[in-house]
PDB file of N, CA and C in Angstrom:
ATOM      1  N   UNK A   1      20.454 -34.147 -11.496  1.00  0.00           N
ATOM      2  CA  UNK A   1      19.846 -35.062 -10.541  1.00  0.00           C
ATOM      3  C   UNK A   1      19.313 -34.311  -9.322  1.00  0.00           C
ATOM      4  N   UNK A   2      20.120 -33.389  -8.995  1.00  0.00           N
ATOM      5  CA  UNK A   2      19.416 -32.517  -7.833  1.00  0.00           C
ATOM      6  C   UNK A   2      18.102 -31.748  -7.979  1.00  0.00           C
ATOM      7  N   UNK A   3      18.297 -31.105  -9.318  1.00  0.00           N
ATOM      8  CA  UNK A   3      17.325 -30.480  -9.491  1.00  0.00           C
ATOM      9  C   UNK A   3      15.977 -31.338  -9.484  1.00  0.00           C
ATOM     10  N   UNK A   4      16.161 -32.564 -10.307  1.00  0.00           N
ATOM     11  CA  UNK A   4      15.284 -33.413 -10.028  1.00  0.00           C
ATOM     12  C   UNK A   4      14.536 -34.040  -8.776  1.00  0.00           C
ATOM     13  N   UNK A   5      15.244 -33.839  -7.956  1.00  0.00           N
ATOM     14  CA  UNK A   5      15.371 -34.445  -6.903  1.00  0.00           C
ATOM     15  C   UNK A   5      14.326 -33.500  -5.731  1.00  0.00           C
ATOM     16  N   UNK A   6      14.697 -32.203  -6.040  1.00  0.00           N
ATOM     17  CA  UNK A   6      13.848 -31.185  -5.585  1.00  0.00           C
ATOM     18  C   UNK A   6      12.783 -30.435  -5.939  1.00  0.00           C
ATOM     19  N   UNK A   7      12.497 -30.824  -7.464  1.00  0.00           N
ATOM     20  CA  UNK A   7      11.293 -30.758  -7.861  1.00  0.00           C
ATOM     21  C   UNK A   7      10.528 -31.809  -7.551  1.00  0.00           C
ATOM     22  N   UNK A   8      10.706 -33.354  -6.781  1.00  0.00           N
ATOM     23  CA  UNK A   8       9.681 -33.898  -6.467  1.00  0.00           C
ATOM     24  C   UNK A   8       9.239 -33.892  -5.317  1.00  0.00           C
ATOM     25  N   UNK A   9      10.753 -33.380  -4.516  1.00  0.00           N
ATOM     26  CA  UNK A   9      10.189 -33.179  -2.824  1.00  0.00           C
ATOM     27  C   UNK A   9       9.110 -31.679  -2.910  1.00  0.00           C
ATOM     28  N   UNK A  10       9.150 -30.649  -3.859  1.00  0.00           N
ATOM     29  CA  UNK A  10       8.255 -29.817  -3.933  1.00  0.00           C
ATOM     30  C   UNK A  10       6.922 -30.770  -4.341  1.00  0.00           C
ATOM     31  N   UNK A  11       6.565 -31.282  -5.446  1.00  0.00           N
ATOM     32  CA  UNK A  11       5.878 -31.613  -5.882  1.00  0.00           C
ATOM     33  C   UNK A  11       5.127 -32.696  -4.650  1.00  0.00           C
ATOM     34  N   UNK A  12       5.591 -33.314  -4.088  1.00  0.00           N
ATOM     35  CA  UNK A  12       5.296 -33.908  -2.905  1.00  0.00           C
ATOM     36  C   UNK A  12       4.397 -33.441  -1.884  1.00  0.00           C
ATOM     37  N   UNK A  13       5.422 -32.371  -1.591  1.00  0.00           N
ATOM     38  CA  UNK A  13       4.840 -31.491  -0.275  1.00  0.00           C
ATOM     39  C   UNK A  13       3.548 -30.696  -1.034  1.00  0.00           C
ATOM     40  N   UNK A  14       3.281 -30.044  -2.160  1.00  0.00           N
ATOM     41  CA  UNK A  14       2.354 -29.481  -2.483  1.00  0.00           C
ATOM     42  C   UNK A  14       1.292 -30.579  -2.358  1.00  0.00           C
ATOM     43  N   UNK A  15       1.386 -31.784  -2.924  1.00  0.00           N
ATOM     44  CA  UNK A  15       0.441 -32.580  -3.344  1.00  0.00           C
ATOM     45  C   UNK A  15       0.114 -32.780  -1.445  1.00  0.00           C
ATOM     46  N   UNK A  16       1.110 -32.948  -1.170  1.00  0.00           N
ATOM     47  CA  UNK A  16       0.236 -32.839   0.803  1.00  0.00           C
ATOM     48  C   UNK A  16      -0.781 -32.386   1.136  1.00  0.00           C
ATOM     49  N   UNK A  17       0.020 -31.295   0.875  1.00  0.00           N
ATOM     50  CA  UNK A  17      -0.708 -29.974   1.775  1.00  0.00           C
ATOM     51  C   UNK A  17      -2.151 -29.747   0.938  1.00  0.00           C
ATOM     52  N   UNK A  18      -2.449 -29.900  -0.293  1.00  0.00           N
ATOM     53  CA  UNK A  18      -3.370 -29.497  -0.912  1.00  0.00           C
ATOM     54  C   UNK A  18      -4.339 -30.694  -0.219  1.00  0.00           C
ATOM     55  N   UNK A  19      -4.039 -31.921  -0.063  1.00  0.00           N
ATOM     56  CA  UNK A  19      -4.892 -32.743  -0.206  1.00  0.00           C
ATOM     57  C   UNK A  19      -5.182 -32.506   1.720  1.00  0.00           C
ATOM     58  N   UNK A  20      -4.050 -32.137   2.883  1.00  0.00           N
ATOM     59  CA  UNK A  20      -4.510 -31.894   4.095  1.00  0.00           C
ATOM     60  C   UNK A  20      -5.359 -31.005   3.868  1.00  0.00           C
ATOM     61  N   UNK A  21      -5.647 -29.899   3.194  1.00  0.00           N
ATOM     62  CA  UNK A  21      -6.002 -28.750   3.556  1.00  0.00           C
ATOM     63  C   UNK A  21      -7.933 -29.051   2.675  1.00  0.00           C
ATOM     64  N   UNK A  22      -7.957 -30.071   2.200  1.00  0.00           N
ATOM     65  CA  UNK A  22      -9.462 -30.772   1.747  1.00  0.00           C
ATOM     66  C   UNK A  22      -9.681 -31.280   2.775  1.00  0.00           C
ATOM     67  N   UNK A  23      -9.361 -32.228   3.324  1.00  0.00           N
ATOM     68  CA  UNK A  23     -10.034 -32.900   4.707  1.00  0.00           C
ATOM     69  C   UNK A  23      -9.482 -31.904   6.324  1.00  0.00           C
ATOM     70  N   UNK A  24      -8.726 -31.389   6.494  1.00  0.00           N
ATOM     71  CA  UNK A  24      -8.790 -30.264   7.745  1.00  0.00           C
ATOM     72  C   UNK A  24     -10.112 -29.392   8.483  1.00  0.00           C
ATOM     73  N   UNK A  25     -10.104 -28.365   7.120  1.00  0.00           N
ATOM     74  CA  UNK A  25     -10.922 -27.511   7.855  1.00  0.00           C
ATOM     75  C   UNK A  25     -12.585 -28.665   8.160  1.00  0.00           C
ATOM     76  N   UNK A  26     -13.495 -27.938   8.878  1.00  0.00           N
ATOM     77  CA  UNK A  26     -15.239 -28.264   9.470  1.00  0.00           C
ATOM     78  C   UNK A  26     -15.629 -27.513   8.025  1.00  0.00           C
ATOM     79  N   UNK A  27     -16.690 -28.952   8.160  1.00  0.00           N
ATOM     80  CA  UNK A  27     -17.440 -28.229   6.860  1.00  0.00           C
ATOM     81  C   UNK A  27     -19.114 -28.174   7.258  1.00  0.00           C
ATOM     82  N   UNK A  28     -19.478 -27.379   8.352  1.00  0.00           N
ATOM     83  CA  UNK A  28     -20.773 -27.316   9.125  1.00  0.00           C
ATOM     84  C   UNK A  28     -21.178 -25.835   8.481  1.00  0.00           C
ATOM     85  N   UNK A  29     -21.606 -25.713   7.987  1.00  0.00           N
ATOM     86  CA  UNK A  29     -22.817 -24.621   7.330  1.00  0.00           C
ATOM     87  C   UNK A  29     -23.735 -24.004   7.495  1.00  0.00           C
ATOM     88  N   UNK A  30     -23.597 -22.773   8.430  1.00  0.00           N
ATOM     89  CA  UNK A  30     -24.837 -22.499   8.721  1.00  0.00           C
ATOM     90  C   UNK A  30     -25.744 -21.479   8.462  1.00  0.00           C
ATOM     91  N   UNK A  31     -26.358 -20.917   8.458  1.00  0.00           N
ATOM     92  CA  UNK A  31     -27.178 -19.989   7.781  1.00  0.00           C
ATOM     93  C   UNK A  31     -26.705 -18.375   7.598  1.00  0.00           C
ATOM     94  N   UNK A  32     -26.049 -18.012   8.875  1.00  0.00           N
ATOM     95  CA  UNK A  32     -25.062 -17.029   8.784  1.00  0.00           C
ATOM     96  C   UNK A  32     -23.486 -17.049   7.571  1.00  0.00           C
ATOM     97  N   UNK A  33     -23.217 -18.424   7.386  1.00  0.00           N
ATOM     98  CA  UNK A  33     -22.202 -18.661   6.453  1.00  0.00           C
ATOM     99  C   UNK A  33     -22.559 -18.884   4.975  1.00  0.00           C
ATOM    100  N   UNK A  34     -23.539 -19.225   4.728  1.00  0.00           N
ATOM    101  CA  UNK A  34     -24.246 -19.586   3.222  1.00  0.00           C
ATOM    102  C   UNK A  34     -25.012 -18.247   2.876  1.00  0.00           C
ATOM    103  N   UNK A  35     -24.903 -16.654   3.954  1.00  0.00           N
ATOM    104  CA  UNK A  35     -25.518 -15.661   3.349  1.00  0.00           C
ATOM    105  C   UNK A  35     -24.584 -14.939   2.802  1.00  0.00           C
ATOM    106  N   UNK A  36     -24.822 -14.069   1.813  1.00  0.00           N
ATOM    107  CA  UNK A  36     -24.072 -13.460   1.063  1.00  0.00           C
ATOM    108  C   UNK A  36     -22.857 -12.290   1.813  1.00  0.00           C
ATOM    109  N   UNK A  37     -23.333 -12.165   2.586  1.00  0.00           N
ATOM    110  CA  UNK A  37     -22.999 -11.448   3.640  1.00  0.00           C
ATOM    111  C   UNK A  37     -22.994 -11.941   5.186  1.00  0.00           C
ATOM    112  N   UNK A  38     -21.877 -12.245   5.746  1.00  0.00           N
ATOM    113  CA  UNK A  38     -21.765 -12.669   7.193  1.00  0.00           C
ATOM    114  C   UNK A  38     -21.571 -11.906   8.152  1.00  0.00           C
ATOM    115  N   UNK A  39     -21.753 -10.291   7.909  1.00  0.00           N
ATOM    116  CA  UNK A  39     -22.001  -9.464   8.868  1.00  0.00           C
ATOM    117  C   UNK A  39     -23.315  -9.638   9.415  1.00  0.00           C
ATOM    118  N   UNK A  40     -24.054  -9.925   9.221  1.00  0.00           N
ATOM    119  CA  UNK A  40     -25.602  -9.559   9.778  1.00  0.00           C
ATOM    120  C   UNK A  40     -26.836  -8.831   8.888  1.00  0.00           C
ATOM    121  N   UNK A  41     -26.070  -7.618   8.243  1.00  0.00           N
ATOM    122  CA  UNK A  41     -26.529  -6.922   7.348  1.00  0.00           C
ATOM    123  C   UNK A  41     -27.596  -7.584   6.165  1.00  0.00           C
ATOM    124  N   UNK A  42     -28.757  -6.945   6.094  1.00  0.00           N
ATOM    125  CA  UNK A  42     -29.211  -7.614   4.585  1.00  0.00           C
ATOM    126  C   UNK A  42     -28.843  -6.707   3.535  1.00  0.00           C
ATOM    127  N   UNK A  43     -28.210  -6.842   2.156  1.00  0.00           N
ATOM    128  CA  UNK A  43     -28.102  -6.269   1.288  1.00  0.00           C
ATOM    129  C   UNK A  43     -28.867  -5.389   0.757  1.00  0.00           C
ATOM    130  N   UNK A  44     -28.576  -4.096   1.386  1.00  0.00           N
ATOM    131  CA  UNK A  44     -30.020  -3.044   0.970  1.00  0.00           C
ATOM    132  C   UNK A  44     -29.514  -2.142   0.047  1.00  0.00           C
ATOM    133  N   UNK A  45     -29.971  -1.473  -1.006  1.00  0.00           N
ATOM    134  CA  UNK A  45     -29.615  -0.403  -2.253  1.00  0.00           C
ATOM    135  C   UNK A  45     -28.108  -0.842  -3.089  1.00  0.00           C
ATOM    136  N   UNK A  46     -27.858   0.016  -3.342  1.00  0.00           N
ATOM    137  CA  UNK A  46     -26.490  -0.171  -4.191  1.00  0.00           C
ATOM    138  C   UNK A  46     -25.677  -0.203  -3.946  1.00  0.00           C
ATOM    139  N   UNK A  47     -25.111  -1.678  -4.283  1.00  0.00           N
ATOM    140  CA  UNK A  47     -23.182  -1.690  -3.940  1.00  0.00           C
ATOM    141  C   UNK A  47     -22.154  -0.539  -4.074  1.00  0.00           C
ATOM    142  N   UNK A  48     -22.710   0.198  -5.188  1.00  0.00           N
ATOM    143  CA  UNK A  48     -21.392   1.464  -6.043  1.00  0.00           C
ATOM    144  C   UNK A  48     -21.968   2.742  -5.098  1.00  0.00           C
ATOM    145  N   UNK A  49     -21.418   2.842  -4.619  1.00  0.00           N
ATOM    146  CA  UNK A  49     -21.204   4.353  -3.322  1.00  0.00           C
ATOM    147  C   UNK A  49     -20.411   5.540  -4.546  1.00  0.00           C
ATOM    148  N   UNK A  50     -20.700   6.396  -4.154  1.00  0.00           N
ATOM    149  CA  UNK A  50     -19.895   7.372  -4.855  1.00  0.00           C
ATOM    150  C   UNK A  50     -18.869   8.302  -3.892  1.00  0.00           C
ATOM    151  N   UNK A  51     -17.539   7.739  -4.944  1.00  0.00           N
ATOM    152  CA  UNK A  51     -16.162   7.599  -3.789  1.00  0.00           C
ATOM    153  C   UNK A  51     -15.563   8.936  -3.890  1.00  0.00           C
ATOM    154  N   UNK A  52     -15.140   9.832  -2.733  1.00  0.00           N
ATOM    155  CA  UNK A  52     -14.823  11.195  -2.418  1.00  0.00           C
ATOM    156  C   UNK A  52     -13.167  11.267  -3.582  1.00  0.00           C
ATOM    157  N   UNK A  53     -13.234  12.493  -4.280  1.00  0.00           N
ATOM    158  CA  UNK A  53     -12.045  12.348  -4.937  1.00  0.00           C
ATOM    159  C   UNK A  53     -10.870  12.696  -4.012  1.00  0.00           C
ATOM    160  N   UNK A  54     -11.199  13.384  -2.709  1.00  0.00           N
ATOM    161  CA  UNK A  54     -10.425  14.157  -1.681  1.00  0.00           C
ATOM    162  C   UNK A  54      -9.297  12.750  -0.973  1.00  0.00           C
ATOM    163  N   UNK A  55      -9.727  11.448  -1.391  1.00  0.00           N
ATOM    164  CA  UNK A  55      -9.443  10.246  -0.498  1.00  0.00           C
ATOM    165  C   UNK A  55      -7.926  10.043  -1.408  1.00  0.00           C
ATOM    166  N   UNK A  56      -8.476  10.334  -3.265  1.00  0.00           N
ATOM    167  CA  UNK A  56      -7.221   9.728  -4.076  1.00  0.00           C
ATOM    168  C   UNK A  56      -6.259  11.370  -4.009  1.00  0.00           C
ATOM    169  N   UNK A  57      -6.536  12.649  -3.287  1.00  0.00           N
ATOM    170  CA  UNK A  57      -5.903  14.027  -3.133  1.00  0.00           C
ATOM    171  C   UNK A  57      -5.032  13.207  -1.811  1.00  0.00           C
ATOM    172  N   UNK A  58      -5.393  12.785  -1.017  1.00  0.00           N
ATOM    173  CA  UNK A  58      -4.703  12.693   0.295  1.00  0.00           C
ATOM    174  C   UNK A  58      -3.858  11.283  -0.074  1.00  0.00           C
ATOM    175  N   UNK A  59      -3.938  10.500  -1.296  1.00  0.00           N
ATOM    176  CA  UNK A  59      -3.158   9.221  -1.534  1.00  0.00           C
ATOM    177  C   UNK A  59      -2.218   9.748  -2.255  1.00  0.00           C
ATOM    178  N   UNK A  60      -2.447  10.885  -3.012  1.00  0.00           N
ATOM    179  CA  UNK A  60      -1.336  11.439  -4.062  1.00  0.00           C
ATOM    180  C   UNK A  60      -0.061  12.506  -3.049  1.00  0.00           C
ATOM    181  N   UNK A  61      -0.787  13.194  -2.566  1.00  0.00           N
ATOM    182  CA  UNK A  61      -0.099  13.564  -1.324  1.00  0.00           C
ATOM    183  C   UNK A  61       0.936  12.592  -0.481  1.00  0.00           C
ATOM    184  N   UNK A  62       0.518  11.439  -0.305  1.00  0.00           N
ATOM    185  CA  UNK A  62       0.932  10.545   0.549  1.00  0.00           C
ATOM    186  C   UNK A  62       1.895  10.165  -0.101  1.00  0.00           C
ATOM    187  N   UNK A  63       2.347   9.434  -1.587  1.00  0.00           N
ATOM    188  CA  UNK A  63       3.225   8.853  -2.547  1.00  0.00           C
ATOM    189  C   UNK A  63       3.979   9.818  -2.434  1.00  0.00           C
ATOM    190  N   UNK A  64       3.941  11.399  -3.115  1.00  0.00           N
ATOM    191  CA  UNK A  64       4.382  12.536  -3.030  1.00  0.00           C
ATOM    192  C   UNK A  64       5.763  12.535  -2.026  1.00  0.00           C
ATOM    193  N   UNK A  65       4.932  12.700  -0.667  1.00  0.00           N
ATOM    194  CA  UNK A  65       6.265  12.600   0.307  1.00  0.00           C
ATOM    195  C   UNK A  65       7.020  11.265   0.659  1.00  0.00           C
ATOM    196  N   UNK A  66       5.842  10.253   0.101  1.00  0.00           N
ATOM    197  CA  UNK A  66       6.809   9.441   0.333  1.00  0.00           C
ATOM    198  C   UNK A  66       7.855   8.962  -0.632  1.00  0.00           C
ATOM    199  N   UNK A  67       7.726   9.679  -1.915  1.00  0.00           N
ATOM    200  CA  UNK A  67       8.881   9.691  -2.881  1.00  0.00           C
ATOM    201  C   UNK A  67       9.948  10.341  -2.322  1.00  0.00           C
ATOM    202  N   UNK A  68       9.417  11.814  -1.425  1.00  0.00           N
ATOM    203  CA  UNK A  68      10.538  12.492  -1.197  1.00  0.00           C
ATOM    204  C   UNK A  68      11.535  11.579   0.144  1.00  0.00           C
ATOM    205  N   UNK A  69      11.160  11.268   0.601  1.00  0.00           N
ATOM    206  CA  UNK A  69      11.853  10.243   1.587  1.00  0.00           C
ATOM    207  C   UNK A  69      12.898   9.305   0.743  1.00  0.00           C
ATOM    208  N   UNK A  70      12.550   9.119  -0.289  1.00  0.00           N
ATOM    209  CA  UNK A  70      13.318   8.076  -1.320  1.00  0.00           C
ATOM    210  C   UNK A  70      14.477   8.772  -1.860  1.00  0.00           C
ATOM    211  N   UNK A  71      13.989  10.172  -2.379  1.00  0.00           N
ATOM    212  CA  UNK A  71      15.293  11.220  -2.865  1.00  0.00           C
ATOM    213  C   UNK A  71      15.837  11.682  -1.868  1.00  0.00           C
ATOM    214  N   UNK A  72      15.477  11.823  -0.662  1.00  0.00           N
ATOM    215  CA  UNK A  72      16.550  11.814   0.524  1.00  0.00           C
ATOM    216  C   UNK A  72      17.746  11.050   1.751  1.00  0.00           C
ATOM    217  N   UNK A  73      17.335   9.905   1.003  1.00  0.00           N
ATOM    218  CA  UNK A  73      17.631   9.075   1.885  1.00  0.00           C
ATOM    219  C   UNK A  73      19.052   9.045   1.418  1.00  0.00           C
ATOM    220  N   UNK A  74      20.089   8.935   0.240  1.00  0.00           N
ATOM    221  CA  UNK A  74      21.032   9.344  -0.508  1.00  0.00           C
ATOM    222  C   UNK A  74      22.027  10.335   0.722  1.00  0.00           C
ATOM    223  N   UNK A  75      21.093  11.307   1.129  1.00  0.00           N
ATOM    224  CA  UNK A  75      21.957  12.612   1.659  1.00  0.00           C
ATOM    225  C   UNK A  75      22.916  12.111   2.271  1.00  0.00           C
ATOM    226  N   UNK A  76      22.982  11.619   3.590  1.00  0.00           N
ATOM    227  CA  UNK A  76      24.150  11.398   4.652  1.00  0.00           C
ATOM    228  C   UNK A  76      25.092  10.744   3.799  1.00  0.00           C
ATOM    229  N   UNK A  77      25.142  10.168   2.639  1.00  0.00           N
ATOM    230  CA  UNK A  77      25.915   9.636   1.799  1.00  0.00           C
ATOM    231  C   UNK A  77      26.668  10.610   0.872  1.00  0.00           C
ATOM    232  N   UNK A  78      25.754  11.316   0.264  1.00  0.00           N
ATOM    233  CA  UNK A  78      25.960  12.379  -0.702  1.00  0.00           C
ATOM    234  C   UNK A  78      26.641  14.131   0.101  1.00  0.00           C
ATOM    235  N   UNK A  79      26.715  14.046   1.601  1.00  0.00           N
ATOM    236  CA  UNK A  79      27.407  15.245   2.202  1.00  0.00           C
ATOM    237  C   UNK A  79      28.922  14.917   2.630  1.00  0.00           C
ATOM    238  N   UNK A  80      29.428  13.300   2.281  1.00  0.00           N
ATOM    239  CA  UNK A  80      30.800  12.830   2.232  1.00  0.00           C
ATOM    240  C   UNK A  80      31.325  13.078   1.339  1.00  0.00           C
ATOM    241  N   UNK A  81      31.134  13.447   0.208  1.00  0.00           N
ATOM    242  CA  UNK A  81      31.534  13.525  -1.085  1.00  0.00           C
ATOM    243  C   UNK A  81      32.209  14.839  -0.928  1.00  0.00           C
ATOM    244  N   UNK A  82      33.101  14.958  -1.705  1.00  0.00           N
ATOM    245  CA  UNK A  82      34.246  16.257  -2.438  1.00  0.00           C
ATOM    246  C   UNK A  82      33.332  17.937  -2.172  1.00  0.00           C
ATOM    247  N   UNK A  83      31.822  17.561  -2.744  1.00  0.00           N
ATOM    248  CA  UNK A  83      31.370  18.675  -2.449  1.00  0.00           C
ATOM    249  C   UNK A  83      30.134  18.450  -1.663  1.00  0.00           C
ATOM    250  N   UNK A  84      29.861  18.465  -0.697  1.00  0.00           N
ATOM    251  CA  UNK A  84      28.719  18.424   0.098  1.00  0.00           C
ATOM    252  C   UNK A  84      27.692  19.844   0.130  1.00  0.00           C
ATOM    253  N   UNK A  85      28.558  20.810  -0.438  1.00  0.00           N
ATOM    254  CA  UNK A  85      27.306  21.880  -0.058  1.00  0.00           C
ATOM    255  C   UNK A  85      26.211  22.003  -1.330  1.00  0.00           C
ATOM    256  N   UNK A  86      26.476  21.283  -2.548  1.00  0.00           N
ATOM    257  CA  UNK A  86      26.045  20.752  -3.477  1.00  0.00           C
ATOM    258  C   UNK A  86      24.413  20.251  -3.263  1.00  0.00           C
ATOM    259  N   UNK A  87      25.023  18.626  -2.316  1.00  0.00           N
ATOM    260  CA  UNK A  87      24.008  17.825  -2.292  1.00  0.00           C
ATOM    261  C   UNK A  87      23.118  18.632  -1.267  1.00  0.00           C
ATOM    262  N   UNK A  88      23.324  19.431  -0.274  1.00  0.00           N
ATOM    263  CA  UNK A  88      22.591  20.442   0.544  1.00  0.00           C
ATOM    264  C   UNK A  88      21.695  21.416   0.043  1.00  0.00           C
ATOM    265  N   UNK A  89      22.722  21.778  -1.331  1.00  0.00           N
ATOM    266  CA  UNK A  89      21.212  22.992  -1.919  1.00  0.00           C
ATOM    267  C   UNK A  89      20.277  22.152  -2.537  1.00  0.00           C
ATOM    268  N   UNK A  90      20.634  20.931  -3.380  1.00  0.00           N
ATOM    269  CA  UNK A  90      19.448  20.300  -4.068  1.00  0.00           C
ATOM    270  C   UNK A  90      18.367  19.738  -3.052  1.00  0.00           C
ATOM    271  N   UNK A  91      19.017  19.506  -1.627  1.00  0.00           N
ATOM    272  CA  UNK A  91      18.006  18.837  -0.587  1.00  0.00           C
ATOM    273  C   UNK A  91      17.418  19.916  -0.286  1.00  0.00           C
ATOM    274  N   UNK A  92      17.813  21.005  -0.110  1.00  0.00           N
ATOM    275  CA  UNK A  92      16.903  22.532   0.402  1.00  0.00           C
ATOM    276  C   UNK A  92      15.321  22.313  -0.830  1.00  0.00           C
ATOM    277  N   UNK A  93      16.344  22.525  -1.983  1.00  0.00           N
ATOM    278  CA  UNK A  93      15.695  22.572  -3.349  1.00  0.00           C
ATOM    279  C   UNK A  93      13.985  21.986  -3.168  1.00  0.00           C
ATOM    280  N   UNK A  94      14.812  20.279  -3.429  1.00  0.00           N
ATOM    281  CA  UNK A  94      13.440  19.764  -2.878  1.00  0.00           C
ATOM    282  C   UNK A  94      12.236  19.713  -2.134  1.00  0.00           C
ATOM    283  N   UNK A  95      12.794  20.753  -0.612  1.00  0.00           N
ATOM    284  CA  UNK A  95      12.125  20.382   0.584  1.00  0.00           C
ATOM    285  C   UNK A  95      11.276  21.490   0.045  1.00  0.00           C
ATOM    286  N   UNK A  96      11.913  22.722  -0.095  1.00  0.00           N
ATOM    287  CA  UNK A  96      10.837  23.979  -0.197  1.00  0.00           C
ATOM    288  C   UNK A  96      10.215  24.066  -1.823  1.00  0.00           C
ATOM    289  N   UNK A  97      10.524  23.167  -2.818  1.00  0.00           N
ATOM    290  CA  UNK A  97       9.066  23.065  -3.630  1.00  0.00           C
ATOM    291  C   UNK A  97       8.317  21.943  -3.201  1.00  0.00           C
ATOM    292  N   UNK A  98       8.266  21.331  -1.877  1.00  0.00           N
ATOM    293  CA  UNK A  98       7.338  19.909  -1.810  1.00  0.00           C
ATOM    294  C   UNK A  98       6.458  21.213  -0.648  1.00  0.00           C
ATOM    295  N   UNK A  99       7.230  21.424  -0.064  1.00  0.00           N
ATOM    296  CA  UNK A  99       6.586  22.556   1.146  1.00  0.00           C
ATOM    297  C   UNK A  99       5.690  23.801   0.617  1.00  0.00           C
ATOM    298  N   UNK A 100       6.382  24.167  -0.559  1.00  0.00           N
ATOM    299  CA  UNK A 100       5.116  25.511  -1.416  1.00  0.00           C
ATOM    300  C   UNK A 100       4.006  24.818  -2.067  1.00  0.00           C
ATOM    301  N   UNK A 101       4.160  23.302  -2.373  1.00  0.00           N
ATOM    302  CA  UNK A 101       2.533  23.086  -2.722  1.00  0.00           C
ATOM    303  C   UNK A 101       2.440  22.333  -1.847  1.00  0.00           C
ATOM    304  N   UNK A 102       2.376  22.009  -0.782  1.00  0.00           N
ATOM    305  CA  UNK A 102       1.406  21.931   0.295  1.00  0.00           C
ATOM    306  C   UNK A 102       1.252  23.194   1.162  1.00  0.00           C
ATOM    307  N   UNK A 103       1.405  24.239   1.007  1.00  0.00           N
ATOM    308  CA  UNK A 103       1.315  25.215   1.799  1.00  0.00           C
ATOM    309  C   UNK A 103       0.037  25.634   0.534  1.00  0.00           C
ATOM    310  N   UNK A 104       0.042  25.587  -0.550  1.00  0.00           N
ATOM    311  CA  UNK A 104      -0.705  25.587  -1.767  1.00  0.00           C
ATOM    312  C   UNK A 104      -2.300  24.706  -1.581  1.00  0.00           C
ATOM    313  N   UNK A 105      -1.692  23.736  -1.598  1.00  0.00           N
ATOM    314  CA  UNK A 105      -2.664  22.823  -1.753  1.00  0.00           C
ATOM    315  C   UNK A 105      -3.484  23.506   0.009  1.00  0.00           C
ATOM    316  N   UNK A 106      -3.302  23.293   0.455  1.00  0.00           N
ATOM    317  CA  UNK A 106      -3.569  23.589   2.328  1.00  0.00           C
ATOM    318  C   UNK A 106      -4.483  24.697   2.144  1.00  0.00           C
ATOM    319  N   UNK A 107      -3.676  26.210   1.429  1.00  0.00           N
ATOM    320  CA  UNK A 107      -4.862  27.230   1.371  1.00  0.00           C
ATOM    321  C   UNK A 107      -5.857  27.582   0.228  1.00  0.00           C
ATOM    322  N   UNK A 108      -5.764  26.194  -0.694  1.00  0.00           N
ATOM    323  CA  UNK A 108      -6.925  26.296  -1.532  1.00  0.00           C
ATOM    324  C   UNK A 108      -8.059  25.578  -1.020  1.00  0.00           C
ATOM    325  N   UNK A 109      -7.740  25.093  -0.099  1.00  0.00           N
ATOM    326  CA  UNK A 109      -8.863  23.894   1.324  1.00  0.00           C
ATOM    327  C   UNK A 109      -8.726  22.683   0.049  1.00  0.00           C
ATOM    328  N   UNK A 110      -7.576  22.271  -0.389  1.00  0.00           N
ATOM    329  CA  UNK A 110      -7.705  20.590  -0.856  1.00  0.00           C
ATOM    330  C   UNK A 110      -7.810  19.517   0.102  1.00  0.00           C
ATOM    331  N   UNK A 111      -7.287  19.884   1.446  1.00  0.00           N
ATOM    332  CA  UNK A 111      -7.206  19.393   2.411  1.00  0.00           C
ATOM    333  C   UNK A 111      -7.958  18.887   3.701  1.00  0.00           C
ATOM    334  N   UNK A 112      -9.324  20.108   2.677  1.00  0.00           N
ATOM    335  CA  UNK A 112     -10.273  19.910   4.279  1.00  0.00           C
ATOM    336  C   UNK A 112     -11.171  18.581   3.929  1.00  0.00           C
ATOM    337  N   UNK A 113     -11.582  18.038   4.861  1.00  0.00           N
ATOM    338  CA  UNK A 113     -12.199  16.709   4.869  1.00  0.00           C
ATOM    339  C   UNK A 113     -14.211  17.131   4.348  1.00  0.00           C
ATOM    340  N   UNK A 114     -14.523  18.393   5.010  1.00  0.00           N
ATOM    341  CA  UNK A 114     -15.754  18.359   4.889  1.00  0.00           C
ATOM    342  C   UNK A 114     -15.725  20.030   3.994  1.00  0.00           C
ATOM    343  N   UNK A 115     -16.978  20.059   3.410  1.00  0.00           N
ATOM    344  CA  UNK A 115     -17.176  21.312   2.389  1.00  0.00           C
ATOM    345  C   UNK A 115     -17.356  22.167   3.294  1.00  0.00           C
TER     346      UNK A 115
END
């Protein structure tokens, strides 16, 4: 019965809101809003730009450390334990192969923005 009961007060409130949200907003139209574009701009040449691969180098980079933030976050937890100097070398471990390829990546210029 409850459940019932709360699937119609949902069902209710949706059927509201859908039907406020038809008569709410202004429906005045004006020539700036019916163009394909409401910046100002007229649609000149081609939509498809050709996209820098350097943008998805600096997104892979970005996941990268921010994985490593994920395998570190463990530590202050993992240096209570029986053996802490353990979880210390694998955190070294990590830091200085994330640090040799970006010291990598850095002096092959993956990094530079312009050729």
């Amino acid at each position: 019965m409850t459940i019932l009961l709360t699937l119609g007060i949902m069902m209710a409130m949706s059927i509201i809101l859908i039907t406020i949200s038809f008569y709410l907003p202004e429906l005045s139209p004006d020539s700036e809003k019916v163009s394909p574009y409401e910046c100002g701009f007229d649609p000149l040449g081609t939509a498809r730009l050709p996209f820098s691969l350097r943008f998805f180098l600096i997104a892979i980079l970005f996941i990268l450390f921010d994985l490593e933030i994920a395998l570190l976050l463990p530590l202050p937890w993992a240096l209570t334990l029986a053996k802490p100097m353990a979880a210390a070398i694998m955190t070294m471990v990590i830091i200085i192969i994330l640090t040799i390829g970006l010291v990598y990546e850095w002096l092959q210029g993956g990094l530079e923005w312009a050729d």
